[in-house]
PDBML (XML) file of the C-alpha atoms, coordinates in Angstrom:
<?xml version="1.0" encoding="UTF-8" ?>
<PDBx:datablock datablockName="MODEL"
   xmlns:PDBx="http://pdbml.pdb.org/schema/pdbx-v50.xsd"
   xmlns:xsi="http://www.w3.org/2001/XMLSchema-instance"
   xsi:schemaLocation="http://pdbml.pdb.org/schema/pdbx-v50.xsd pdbx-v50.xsd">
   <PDBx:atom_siteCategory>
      <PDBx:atom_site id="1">
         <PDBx:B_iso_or_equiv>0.00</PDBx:B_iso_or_equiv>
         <PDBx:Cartn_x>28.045</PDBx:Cartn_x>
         <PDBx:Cartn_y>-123.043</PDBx:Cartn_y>
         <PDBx:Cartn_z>35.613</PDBx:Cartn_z>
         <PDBx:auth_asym_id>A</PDBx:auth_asym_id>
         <PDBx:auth_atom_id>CA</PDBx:auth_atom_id>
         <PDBx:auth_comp_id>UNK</PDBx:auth_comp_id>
         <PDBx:auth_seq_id>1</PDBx:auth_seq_id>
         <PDBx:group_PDB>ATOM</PDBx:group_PDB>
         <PDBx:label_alt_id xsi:nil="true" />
         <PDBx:label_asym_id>A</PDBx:label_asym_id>
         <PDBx:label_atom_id>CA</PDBx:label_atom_id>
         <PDBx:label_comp_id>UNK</PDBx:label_comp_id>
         <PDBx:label_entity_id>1</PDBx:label_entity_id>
         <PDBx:label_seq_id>1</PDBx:label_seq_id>
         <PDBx:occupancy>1.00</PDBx:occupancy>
         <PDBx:pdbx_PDB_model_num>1</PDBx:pdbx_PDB_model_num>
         <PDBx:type_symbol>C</PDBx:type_symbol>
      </PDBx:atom_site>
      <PDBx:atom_site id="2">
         <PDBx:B_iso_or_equiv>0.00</PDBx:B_iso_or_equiv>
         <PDBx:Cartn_x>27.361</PDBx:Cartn_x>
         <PDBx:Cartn_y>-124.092</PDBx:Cartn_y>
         <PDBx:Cartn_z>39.148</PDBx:Cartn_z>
         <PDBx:auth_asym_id>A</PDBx:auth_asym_id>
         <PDBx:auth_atom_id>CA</PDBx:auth_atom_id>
         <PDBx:auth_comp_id>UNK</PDBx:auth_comp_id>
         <PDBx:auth_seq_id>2</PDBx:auth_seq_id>
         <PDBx:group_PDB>ATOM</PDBx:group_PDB>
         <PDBx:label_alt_id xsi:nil="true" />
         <PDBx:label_asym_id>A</PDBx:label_asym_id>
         <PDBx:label_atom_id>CA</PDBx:label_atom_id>
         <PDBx:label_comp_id>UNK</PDBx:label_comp_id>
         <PDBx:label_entity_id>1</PDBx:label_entity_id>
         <PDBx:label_seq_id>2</PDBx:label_seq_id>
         <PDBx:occupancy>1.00</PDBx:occupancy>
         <PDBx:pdbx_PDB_model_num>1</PDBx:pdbx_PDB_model_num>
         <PDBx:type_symbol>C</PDBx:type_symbol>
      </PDBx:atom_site>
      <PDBx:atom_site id="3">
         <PDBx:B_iso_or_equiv>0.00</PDBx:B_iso_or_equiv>
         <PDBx:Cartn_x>25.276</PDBx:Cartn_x>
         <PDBx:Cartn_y>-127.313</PDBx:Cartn_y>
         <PDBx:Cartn_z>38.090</PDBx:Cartn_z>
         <PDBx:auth_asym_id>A</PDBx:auth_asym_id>
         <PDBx:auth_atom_id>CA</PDBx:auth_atom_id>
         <PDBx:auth_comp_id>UNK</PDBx:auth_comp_id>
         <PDBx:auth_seq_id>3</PDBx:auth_seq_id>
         <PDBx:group_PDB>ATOM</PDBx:group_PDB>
         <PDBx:label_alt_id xsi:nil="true" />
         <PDBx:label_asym_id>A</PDBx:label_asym_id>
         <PDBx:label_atom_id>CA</PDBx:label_atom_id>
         <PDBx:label_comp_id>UNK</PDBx:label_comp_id>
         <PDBx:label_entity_id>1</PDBx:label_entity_id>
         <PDBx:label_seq_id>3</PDBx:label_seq_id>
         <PDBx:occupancy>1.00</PDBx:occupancy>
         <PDBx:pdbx_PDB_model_num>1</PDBx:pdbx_PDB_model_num>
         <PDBx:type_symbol>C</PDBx:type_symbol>
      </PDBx:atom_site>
      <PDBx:atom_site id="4">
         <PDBx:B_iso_or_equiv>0.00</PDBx:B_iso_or_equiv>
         <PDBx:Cartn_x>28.766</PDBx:Cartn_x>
         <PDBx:Cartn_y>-127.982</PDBx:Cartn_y>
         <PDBx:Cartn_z>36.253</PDBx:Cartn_z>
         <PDBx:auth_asym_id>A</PDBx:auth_asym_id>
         <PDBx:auth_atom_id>CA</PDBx:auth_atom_id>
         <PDBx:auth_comp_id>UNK</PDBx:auth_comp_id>
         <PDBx:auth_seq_id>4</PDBx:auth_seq_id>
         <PDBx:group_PDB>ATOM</PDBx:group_PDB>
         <PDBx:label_alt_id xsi:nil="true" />
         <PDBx:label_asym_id>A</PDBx:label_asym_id>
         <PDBx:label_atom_id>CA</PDBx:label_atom_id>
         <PDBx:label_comp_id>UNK</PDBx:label_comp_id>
         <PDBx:label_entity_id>1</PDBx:label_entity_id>
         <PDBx:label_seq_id>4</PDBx:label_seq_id>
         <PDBx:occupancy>1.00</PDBx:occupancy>
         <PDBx:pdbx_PDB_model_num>1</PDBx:pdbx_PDB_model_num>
         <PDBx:type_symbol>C</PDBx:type_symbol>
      </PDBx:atom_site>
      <PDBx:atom_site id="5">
         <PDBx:B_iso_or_equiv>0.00</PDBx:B_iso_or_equiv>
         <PDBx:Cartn_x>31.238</PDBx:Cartn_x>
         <PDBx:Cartn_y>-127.150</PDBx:Cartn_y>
         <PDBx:Cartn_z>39.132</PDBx:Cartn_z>
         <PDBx:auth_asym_id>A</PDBx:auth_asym_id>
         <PDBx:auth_atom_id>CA</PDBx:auth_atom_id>
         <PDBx:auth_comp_id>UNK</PDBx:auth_comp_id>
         <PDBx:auth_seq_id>5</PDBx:auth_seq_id>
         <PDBx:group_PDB>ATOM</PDBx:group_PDB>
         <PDBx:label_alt_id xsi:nil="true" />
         <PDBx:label_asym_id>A</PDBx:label_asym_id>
         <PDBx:label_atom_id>CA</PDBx:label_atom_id>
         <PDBx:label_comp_id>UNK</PDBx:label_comp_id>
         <PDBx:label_entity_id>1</PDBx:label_entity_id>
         <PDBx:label_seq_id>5</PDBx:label_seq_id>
         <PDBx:occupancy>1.00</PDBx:occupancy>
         <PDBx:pdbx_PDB_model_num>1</PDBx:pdbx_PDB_model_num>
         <PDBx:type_symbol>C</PDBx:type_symbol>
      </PDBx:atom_site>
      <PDBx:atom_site id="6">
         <PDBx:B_iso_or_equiv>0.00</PDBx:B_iso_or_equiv>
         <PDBx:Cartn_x>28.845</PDBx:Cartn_x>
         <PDBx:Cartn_y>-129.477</PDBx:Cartn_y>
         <PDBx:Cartn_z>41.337</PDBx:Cartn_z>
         <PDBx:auth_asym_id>A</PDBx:auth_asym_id>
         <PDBx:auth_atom_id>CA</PDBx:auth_atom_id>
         <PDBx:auth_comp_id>UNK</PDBx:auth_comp_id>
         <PDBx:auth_seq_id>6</PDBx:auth_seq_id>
         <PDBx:group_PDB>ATOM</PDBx:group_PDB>
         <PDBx:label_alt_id xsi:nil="true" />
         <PDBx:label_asym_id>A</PDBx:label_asym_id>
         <PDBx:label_atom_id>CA</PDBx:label_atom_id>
         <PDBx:label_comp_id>UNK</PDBx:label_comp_id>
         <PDBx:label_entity_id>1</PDBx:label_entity_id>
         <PDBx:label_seq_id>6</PDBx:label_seq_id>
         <PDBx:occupancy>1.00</PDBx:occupancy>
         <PDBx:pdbx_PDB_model_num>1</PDBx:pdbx_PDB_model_num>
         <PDBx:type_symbol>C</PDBx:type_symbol>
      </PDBx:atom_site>
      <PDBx:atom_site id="7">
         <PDBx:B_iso_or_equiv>0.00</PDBx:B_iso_or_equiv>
         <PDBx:Cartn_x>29.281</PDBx:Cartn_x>
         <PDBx:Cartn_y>-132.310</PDBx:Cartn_y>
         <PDBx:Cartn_z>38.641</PDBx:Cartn_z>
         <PDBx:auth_asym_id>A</PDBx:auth_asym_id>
         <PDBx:auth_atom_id>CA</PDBx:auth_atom_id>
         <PDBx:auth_comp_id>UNK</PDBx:auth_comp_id>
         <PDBx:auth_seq_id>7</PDBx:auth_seq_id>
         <PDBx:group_PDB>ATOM</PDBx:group_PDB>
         <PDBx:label_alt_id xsi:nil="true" />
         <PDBx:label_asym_id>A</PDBx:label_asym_id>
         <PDBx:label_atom_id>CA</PDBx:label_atom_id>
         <PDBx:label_comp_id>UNK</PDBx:label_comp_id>
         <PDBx:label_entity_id>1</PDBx:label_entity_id>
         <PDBx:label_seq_id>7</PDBx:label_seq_id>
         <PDBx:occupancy>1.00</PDBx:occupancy>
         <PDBx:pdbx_PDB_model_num>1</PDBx:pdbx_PDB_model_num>
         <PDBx:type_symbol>C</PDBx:type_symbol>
      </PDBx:atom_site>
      <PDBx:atom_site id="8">
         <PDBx:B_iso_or_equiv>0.00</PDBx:B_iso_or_equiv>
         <PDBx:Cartn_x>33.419</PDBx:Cartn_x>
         <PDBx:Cartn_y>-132.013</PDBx:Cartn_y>
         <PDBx:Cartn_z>39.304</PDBx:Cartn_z>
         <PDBx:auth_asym_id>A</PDBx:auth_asym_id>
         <PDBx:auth_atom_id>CA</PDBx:auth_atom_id>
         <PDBx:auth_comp_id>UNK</PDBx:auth_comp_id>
         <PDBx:auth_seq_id>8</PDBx:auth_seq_id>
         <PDBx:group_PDB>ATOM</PDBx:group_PDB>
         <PDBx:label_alt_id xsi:nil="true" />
         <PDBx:label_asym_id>A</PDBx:label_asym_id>
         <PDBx:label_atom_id>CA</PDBx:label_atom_id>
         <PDBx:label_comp_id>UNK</PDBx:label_comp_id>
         <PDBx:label_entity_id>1</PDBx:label_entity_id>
         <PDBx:label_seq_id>8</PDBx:label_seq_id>
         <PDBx:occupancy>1.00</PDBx:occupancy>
         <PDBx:pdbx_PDB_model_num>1</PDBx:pdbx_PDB_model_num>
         <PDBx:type_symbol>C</PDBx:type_symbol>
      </PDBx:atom_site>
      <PDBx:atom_site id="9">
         <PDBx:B_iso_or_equiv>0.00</PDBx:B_iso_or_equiv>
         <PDBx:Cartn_x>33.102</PDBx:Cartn_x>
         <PDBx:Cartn_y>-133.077</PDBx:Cartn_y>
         <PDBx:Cartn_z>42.942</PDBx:Cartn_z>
         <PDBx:auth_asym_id>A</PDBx:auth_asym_id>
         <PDBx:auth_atom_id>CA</PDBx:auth_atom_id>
         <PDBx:auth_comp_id>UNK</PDBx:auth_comp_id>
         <PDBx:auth_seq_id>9</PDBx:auth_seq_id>
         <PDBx:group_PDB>ATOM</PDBx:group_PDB>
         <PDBx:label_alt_id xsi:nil="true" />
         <PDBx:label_asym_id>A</PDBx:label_asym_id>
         <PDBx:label_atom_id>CA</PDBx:label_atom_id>
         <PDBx:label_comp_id>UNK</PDBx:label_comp_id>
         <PDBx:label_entity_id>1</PDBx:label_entity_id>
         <PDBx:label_seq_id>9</PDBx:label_seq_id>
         <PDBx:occupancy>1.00</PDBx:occupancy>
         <PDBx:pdbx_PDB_model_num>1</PDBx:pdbx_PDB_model_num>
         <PDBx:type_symbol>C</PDBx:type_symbol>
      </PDBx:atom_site>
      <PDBx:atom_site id="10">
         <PDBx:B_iso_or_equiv>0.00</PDBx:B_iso_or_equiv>
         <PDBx:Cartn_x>35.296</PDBx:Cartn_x>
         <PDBx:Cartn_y>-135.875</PDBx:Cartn_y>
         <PDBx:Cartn_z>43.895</PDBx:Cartn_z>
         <PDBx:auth_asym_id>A</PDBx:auth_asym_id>
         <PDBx:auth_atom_id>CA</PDBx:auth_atom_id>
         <PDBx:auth_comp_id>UNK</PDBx:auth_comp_id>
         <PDBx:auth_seq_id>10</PDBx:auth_seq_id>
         <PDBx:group_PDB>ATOM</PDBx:group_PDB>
         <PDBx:label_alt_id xsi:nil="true" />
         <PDBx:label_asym_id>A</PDBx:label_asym_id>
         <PDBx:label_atom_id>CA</PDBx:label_atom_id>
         <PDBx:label_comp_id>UNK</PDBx:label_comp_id>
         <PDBx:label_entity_id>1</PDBx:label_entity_id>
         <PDBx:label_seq_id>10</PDBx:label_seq_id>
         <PDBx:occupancy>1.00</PDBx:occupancy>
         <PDBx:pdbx_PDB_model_num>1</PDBx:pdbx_PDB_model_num>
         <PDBx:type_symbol>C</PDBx:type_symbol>
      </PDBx:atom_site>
      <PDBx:atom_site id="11">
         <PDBx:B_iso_or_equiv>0.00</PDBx:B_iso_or_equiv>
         <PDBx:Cartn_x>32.371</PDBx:Cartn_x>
         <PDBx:Cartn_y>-139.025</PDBx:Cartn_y>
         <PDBx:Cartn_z>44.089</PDBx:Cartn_z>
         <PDBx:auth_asym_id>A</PDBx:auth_asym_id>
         <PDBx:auth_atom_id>CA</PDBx:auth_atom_id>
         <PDBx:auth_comp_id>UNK</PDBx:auth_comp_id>
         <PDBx:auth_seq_id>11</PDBx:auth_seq_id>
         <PDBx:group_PDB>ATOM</PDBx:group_PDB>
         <PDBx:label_alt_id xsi:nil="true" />
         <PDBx:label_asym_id>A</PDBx:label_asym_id>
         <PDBx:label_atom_id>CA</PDBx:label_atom_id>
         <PDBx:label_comp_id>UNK</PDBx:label_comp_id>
         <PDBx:label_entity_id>1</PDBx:label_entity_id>
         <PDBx:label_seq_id>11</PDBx:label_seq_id>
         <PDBx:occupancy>1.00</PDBx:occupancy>
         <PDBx:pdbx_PDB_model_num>1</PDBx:pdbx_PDB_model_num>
         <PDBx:type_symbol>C</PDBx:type_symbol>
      </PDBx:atom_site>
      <PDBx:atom_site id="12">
         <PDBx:B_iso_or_equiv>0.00</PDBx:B_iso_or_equiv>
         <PDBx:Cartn_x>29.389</PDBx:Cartn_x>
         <PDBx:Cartn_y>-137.477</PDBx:Cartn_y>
         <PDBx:Cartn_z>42.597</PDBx:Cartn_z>
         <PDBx:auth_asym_id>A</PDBx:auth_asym_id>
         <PDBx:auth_atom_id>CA</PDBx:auth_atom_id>
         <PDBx:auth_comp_id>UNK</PDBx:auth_comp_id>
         <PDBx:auth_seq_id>12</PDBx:auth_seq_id>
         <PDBx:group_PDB>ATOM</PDBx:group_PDB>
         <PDBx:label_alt_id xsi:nil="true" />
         <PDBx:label_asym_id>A</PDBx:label_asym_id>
         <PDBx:label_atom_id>CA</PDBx:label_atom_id>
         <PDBx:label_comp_id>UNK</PDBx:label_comp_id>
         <PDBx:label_entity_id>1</PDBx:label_entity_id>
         <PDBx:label_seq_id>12</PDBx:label_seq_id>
         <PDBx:occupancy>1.00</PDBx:occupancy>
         <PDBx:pdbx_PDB_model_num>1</PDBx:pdbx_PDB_model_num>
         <PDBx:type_symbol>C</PDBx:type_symbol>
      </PDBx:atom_site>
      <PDBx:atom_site id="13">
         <PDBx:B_iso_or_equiv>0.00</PDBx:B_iso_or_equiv>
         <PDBx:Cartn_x>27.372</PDBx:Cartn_x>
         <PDBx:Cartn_y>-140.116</PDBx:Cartn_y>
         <PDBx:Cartn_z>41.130</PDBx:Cartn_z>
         <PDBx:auth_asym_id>A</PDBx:auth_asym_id>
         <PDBx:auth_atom_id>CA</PDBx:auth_atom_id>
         <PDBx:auth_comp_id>UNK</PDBx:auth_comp_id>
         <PDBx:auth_seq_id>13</PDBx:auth_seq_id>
         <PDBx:group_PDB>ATOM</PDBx:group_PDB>
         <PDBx:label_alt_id xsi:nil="true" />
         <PDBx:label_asym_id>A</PDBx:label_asym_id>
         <PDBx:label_atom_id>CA</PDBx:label_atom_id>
         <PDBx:label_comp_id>UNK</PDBx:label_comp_id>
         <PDBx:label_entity_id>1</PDBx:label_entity_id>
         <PDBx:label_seq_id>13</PDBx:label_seq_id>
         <PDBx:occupancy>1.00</PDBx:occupancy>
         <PDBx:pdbx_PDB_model_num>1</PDBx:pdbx_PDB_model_num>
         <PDBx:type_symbol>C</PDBx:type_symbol>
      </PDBx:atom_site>
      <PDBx:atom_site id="14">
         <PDBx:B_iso_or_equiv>0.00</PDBx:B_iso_or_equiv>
         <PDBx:Cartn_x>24.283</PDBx:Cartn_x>
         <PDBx:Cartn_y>-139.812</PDBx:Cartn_y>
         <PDBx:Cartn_z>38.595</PDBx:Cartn_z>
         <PDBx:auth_asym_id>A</PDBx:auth_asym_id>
         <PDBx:auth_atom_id>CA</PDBx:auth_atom_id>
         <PDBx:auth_comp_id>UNK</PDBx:auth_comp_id>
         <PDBx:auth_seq_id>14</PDBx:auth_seq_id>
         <PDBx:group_PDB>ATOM</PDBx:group_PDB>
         <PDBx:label_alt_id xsi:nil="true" />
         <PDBx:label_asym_id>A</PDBx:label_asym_id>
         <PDBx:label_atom_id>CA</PDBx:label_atom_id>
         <PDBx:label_comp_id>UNK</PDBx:label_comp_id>
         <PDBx:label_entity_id>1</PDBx:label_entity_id>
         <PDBx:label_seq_id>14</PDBx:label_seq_id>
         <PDBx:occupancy>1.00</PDBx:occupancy>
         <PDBx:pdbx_PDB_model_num>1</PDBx:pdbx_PDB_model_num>
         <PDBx:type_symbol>C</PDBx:type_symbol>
      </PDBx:atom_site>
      <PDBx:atom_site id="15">
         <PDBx:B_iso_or_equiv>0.00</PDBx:B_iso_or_equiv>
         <PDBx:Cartn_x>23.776</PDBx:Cartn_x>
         <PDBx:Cartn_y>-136.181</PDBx:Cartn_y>
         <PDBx:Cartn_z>37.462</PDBx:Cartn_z>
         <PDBx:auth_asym_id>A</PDBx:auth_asym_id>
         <PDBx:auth_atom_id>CA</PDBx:auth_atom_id>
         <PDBx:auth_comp_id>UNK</PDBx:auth_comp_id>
         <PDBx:auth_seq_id>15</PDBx:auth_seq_id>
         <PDBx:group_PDB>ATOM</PDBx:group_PDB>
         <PDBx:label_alt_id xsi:nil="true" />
         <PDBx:label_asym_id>A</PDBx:label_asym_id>
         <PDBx:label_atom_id>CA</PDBx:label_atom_id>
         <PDBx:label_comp_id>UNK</PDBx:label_comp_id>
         <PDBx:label_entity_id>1</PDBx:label_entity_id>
         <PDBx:label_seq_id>15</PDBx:label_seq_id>
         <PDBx:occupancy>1.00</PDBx:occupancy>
         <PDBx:pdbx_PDB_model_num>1</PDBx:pdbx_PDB_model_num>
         <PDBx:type_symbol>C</PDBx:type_symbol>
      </PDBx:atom_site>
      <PDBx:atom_site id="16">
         <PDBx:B_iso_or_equiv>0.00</PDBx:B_iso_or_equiv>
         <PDBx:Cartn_x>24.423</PDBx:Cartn_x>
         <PDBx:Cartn_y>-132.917</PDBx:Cartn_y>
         <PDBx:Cartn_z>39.053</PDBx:Cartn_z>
         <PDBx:auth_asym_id>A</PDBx:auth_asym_id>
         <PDBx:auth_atom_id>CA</PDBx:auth_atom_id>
         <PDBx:auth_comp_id>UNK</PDBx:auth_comp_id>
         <PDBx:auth_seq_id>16</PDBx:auth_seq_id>
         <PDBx:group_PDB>ATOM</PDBx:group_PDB>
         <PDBx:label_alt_id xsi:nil="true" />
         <PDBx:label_asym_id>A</PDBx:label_asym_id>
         <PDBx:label_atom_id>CA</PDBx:label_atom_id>
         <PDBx:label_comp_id>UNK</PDBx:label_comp_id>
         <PDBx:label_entity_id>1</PDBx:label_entity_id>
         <PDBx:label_seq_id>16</PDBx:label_seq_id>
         <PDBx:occupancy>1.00</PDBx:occupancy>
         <PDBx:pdbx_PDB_model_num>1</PDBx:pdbx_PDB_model_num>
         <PDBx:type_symbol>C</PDBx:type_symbol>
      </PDBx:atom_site>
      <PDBx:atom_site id="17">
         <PDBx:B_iso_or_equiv>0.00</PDBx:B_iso_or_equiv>
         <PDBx:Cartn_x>20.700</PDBx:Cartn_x>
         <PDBx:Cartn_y>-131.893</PDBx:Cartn_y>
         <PDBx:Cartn_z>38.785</PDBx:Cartn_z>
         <PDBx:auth_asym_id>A</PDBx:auth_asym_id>
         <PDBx:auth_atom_id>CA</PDBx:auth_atom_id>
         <PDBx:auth_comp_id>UNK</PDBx:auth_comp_id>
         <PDBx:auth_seq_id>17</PDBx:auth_seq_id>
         <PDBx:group_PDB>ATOM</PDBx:group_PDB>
         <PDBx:label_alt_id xsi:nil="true" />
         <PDBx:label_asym_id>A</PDBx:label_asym_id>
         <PDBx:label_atom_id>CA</PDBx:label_atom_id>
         <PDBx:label_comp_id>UNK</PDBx:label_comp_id>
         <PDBx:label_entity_id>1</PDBx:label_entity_id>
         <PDBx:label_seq_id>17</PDBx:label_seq_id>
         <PDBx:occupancy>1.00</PDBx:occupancy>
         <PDBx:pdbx_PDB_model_num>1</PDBx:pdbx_PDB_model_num>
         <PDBx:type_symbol>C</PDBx:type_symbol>
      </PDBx:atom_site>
      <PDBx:atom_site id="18">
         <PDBx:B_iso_or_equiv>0.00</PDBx:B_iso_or_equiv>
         <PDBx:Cartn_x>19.140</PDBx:Cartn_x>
         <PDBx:Cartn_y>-128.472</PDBx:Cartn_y>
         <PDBx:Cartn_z>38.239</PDBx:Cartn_z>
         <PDBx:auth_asym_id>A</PDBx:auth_asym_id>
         <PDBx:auth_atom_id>CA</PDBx:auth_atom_id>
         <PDBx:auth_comp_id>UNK</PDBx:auth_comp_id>
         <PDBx:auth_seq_id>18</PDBx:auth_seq_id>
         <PDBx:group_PDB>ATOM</PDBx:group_PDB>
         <PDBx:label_alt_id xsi:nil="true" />
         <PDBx:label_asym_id>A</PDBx:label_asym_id>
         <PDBx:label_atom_id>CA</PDBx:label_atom_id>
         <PDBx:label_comp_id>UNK</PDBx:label_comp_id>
         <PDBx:label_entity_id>1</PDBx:label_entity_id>
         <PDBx:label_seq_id>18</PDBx:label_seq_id>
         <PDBx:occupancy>1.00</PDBx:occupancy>
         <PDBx:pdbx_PDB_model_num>1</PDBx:pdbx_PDB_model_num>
         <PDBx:type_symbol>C</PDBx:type_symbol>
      </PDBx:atom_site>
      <PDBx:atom_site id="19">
         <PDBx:B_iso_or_equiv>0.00</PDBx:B_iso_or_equiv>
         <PDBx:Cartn_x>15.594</PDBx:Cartn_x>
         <PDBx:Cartn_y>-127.995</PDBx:Cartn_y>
         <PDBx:Cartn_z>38.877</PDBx:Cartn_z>
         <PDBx:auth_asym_id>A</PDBx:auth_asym_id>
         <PDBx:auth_atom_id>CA</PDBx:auth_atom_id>
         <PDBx:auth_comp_id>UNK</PDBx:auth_comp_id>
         <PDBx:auth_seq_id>19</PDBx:auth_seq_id>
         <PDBx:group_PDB>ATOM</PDBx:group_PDB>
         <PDBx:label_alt_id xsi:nil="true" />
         <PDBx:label_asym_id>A</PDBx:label_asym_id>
         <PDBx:label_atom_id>CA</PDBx:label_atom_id>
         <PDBx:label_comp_id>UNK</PDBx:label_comp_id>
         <PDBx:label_entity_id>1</PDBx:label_entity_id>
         <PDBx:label_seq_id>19</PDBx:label_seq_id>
         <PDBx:occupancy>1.00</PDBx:occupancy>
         <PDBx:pdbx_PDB_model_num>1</PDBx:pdbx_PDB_model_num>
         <PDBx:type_symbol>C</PDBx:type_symbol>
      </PDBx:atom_site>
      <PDBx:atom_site id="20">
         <PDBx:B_iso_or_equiv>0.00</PDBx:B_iso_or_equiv>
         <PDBx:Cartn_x>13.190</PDBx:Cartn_x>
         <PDBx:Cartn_y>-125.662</PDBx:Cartn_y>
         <PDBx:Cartn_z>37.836</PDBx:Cartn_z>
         <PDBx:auth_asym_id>A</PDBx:auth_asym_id>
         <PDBx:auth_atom_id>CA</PDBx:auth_atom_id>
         <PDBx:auth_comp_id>UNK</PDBx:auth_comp_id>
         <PDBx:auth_seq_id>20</PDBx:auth_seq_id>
         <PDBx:group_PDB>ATOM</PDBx:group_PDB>
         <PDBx:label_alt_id xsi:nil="true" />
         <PDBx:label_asym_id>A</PDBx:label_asym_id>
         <PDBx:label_atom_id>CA</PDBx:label_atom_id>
         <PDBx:label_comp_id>UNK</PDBx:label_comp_id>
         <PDBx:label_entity_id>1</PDBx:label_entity_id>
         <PDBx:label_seq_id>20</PDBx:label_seq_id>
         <PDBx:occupancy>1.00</PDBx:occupancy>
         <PDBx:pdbx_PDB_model_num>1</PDBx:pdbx_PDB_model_num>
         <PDBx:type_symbol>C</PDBx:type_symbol>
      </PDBx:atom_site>
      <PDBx:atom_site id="21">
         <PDBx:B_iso_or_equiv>0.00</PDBx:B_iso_or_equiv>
         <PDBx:Cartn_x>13.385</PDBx:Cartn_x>
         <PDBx:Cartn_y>-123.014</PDBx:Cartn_y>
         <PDBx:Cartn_z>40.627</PDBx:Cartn_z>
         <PDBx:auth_asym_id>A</PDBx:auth_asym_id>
         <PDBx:auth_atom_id>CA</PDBx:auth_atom_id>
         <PDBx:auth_comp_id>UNK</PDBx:auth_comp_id>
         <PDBx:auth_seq_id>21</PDBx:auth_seq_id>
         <PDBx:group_PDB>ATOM</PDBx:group_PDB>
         <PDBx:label_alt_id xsi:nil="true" />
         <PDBx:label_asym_id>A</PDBx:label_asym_id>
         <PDBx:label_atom_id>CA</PDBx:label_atom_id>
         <PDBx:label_comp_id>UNK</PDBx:label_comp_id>
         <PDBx:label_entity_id>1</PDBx:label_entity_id>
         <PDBx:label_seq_id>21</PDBx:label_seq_id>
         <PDBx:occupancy>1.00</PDBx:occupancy>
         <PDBx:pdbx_PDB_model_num>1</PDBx:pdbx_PDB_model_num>
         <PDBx:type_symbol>C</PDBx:type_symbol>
      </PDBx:atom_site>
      <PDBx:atom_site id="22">
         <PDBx:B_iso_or_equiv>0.00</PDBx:B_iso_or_equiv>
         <PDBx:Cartn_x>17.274</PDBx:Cartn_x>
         <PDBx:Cartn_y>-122.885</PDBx:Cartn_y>
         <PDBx:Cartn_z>39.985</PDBx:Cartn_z>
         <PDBx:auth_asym_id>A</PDBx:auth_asym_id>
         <PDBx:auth_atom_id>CA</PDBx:auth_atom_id>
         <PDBx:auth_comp_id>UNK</PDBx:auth_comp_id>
         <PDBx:auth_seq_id>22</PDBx:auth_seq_id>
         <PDBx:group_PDB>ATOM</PDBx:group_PDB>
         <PDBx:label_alt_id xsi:nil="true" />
         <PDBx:label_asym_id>A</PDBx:label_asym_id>
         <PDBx:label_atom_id>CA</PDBx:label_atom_id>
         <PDBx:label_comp_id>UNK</PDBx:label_comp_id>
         <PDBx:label_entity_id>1</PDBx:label_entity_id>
         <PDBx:label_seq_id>22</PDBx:label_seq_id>
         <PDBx:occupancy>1.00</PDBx:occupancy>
         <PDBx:pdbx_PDB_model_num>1</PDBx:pdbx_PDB_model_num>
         <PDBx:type_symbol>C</PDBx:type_symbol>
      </PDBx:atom_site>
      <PDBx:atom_site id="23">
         <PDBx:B_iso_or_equiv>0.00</PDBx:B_iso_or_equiv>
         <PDBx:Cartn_x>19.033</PDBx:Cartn_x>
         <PDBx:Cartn_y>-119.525</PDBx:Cartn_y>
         <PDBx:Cartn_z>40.942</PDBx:Cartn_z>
         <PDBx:auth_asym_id>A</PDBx:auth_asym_id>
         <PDBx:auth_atom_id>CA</PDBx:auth_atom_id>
         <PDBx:auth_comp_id>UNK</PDBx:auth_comp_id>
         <PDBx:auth_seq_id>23</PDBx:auth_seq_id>
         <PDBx:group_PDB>ATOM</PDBx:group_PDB>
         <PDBx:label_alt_id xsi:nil="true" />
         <PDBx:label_asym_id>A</PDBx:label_asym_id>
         <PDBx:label_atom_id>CA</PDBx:label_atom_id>
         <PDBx:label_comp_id>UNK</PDBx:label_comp_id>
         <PDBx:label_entity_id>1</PDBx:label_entity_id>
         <PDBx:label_seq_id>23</PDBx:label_seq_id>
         <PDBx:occupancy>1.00</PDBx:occupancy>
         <PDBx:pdbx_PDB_model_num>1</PDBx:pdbx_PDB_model_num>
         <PDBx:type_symbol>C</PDBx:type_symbol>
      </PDBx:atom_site>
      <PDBx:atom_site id="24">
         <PDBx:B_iso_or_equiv>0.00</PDBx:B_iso_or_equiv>
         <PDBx:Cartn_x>22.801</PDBx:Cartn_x>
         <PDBx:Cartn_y>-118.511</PDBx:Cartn_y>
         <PDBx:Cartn_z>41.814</PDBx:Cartn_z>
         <PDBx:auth_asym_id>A</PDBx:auth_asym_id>
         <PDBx:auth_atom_id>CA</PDBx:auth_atom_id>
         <PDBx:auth_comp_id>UNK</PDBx:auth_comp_id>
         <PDBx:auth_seq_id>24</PDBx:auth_seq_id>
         <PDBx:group_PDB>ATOM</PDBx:group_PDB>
         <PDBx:label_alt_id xsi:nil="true" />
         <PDBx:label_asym_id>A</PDBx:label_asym_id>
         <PDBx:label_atom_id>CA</PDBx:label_atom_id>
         <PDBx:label_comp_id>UNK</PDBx:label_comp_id>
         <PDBx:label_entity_id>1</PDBx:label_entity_id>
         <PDBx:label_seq_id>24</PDBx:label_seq_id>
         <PDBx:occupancy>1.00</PDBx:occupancy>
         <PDBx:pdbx_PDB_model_num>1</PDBx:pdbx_PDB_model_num>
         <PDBx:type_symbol>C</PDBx:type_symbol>
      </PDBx:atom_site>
      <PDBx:atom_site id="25">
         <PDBx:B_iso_or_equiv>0.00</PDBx:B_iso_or_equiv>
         <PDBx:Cartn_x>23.888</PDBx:Cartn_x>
         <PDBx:Cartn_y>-119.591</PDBx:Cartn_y>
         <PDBx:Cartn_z>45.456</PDBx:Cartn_z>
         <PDBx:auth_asym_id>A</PDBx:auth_asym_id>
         <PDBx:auth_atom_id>CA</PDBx:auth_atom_id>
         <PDBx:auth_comp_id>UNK</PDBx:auth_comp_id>
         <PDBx:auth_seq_id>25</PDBx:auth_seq_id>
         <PDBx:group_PDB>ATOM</PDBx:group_PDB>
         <PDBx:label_alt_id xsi:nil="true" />
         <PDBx:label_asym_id>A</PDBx:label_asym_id>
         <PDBx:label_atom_id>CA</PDBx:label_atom_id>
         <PDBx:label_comp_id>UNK</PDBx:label_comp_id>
         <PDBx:label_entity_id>1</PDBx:label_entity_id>
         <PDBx:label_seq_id>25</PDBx:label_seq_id>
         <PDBx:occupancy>1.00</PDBx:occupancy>
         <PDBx:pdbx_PDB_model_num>1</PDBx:pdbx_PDB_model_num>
         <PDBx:type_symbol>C</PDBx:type_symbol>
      </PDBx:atom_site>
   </PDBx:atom_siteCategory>
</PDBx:datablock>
């Protein structure tokens, strides 16, 4: 959900990434 809410930002480009050591912050 967080990886999502990042991809909403006003001028995000690319990909709101996730990687593998990913935990709530």
């Amino acid at each position: 959900k967080q990886i999502g809410n990042v991809a909403a930002l006003p001028g995000i480009v690319g990909r709101s990434v996730g990687l593998p050591d990913i935990h709530s912050g």
